[in-house]
PDB file of N, CA and C in Angstrom:
ATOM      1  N   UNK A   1      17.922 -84.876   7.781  1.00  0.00           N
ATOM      2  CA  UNK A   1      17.750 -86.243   7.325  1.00  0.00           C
ATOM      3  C   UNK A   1      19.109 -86.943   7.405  1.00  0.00           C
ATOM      4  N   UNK A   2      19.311 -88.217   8.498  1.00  0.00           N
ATOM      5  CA  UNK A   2      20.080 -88.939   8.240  1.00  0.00           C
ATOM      6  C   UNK A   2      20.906 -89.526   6.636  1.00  0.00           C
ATOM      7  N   UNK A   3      21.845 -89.615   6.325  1.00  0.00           N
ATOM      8  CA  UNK A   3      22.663 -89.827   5.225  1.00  0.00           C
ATOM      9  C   UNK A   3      22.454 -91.169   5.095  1.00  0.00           C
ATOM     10  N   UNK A   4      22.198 -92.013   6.055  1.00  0.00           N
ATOM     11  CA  UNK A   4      21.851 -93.185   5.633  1.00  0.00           C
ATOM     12  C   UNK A   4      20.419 -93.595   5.200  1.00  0.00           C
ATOM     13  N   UNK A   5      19.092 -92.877   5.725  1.00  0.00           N
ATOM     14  CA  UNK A   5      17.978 -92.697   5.000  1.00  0.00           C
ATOM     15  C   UNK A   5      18.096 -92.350   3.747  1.00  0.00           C
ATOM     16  N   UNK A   6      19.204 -90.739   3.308  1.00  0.00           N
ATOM     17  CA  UNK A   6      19.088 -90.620   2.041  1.00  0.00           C
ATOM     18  C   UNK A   6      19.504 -91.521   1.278  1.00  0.00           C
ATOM     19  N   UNK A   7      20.450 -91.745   1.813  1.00  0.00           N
ATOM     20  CA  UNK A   7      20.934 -93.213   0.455  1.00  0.00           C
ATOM     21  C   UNK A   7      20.079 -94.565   0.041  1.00  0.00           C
ATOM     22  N   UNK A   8      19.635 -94.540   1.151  1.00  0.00           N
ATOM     23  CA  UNK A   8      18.533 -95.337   1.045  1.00  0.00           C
ATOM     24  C   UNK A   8      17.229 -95.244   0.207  1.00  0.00           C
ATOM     25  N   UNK A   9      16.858 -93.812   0.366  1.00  0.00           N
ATOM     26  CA  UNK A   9      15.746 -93.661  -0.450  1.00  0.00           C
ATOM     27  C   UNK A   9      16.504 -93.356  -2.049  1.00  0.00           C
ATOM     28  N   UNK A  10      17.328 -93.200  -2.228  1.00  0.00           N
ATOM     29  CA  UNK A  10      18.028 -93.389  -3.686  1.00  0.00           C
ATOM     30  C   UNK A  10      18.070 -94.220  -4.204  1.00  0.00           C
ATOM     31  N   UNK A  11      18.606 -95.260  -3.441  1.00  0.00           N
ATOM     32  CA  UNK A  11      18.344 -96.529  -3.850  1.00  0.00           C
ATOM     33  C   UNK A  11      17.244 -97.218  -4.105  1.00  0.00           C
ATOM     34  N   UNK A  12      16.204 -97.238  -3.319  1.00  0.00           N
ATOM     35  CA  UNK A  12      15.295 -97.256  -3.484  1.00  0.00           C
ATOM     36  C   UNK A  12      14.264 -96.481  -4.972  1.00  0.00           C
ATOM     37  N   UNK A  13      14.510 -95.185  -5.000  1.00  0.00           N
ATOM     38  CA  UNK A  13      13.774 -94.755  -6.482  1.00  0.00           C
ATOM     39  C   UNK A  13      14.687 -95.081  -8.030  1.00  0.00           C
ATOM     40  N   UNK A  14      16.268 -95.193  -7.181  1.00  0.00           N
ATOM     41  CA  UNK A  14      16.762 -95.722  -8.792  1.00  0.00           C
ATOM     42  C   UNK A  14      16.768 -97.073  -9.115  1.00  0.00           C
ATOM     43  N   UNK A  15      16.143 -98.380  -8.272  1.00  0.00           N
ATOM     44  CA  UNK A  15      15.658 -99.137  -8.484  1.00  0.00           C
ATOM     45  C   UNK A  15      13.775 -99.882  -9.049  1.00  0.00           C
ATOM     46  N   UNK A  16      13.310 -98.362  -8.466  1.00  0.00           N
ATOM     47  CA  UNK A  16      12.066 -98.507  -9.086  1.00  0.00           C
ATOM     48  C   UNK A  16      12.167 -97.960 -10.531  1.00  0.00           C
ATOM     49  N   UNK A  17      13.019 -96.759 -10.593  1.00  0.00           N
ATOM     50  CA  UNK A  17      13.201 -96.072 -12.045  1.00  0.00           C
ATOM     51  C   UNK A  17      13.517 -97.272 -13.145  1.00  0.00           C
ATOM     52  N   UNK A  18      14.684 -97.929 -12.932  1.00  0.00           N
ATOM     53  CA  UNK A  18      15.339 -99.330 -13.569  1.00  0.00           C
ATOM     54  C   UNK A  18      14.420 -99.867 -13.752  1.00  0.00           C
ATOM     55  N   UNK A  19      13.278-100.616 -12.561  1.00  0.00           N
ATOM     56  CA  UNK A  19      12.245-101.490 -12.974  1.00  0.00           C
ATOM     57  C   UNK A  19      11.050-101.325 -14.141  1.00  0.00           C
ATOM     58  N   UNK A  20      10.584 -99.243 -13.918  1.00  0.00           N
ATOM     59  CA  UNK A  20       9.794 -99.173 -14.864  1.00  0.00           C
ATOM     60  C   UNK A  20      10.088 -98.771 -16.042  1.00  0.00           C
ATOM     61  N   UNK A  21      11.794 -98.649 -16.220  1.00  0.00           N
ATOM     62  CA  UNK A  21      12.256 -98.735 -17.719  1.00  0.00           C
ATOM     63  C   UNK A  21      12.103-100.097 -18.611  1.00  0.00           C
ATOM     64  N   UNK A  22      12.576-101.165 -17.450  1.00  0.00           N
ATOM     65  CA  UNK A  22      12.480-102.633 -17.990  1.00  0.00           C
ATOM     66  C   UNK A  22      10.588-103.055 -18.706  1.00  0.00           C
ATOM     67  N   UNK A  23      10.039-102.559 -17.558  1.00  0.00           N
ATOM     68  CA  UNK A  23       8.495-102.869 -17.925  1.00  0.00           C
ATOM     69  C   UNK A  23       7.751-101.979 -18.765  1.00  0.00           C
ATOM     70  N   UNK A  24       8.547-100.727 -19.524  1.00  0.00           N
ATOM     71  CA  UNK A  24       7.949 -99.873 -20.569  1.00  0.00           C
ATOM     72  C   UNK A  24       8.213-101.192 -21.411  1.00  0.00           C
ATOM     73  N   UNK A  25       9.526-101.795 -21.828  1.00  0.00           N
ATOM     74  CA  UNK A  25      10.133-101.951 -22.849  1.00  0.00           C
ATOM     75  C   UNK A  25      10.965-101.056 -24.062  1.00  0.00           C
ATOM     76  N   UNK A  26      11.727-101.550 -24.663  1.00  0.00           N
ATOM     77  CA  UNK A  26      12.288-100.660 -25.354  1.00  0.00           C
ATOM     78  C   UNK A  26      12.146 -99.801 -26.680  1.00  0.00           C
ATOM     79  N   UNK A  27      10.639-100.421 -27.048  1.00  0.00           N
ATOM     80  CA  UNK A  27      10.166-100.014 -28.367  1.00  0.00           C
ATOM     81  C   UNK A  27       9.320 -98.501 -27.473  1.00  0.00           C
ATOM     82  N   UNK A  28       8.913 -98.943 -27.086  1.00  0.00           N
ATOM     83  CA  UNK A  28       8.207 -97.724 -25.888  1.00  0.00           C
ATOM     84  C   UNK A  28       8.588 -96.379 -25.806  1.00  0.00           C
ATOM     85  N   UNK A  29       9.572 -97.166 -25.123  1.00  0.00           N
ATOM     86  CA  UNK A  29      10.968 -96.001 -24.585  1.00  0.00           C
ATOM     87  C   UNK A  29      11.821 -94.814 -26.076  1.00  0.00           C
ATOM     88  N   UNK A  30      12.116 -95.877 -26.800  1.00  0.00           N
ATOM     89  CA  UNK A  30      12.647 -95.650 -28.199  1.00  0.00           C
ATOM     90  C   UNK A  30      11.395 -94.391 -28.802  1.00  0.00           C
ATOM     91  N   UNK A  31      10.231 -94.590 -28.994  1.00  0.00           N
ATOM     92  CA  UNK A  31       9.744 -93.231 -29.167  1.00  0.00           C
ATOM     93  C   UNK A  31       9.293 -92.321 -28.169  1.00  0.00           C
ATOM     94  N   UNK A  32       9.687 -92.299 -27.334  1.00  0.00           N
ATOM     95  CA  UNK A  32       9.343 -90.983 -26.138  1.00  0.00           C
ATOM     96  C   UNK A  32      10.630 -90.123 -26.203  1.00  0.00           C
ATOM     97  N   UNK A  33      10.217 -88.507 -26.510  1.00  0.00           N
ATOM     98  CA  UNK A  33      11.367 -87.804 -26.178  1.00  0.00           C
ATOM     99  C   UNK A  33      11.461 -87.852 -25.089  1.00  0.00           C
ATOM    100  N   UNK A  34      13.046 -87.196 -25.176  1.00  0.00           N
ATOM    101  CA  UNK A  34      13.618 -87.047 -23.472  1.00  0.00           C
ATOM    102  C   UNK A  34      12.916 -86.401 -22.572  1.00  0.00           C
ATOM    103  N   UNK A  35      12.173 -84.869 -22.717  1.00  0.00           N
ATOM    104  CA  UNK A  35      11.574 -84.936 -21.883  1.00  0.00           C
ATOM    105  C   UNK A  35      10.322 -85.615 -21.287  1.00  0.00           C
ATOM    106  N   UNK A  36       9.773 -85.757 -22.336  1.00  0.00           N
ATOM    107  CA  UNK A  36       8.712 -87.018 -22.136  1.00  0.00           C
ATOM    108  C   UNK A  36       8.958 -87.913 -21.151  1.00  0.00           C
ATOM    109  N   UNK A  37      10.168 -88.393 -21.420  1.00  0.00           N
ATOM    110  CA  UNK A  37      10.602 -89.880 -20.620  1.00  0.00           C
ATOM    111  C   UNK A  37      10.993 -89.420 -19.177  1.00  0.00           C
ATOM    112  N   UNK A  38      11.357 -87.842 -19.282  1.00  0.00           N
ATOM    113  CA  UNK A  38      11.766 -87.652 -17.883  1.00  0.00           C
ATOM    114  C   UNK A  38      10.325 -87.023 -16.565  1.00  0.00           C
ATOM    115  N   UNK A  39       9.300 -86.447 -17.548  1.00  0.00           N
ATOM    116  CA  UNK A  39       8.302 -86.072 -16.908  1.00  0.00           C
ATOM    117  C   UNK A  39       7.317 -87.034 -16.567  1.00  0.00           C
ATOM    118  N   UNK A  40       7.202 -88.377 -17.473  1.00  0.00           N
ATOM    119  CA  UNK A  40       6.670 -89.598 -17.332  1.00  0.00           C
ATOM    120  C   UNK A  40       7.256 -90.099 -15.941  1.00  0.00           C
ATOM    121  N   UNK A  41       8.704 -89.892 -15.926  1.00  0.00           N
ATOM    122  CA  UNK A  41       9.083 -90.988 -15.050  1.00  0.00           C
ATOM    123  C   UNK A  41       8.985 -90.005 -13.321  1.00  0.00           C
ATOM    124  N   UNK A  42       8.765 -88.602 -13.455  1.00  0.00           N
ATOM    125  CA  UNK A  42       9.204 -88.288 -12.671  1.00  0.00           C
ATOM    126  C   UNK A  42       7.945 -88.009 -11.614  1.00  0.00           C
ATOM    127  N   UNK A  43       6.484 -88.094 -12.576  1.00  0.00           N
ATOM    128  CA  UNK A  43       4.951 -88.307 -12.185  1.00  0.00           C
ATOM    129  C   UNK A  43       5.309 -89.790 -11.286  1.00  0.00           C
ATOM    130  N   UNK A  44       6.264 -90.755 -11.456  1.00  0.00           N
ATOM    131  CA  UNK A  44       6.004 -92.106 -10.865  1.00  0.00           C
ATOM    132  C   UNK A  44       6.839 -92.196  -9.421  1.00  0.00           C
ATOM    133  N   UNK A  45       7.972 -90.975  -9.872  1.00  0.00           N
ATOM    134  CA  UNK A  45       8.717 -90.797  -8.589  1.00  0.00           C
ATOM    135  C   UNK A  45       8.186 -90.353  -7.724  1.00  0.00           C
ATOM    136  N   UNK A  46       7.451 -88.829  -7.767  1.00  0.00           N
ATOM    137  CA  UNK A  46       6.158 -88.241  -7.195  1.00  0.00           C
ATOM    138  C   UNK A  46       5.152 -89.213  -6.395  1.00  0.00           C
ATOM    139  N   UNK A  47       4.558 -90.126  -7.093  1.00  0.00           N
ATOM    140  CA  UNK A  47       3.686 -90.889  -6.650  1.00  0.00           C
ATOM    141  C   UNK A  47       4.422 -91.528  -5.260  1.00  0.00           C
ATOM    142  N   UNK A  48       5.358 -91.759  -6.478  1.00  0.00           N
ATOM    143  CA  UNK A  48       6.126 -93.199  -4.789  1.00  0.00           C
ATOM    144  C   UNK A  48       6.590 -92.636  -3.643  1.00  0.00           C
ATOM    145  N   UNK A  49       6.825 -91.513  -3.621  1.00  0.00           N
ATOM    146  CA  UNK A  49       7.534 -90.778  -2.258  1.00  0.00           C
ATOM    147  C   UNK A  49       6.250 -90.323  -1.347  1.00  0.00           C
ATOM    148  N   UNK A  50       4.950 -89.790  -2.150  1.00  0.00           N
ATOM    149  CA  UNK A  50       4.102 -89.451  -1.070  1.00  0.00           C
ATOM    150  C   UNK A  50       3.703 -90.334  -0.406  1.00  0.00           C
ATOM    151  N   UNK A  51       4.285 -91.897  -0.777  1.00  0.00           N
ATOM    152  CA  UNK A  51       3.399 -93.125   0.356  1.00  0.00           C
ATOM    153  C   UNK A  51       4.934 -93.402   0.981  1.00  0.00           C
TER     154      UNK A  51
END
């Protein structure tokens, strides 16, 4: 894999990550443990890479 694809697709999921922190909100966020928040988020990363 080109280095410029990877960076790209980084950018790409740590901008979707950012977006669906903003659109939980922070009361949301505030009660989810960590792993919670990381297995939540990481079902959305999953999703987005198989398309």
């Amino acid at each position: 894999m080109p280095i410029a694809e990877l960076v790209l697709r980084l950018a790409i999921a740590f901008s979707t990550l950012l977006a669906l922190t903003r659109l939980m909100g922070r009361k949301e966020i505030s009660q989810m443990t960590f792993l919670n928040f990381v297995s939540h988020f990481n079902w959305y990363l999953r999703c987005f890479a198989c398309n």
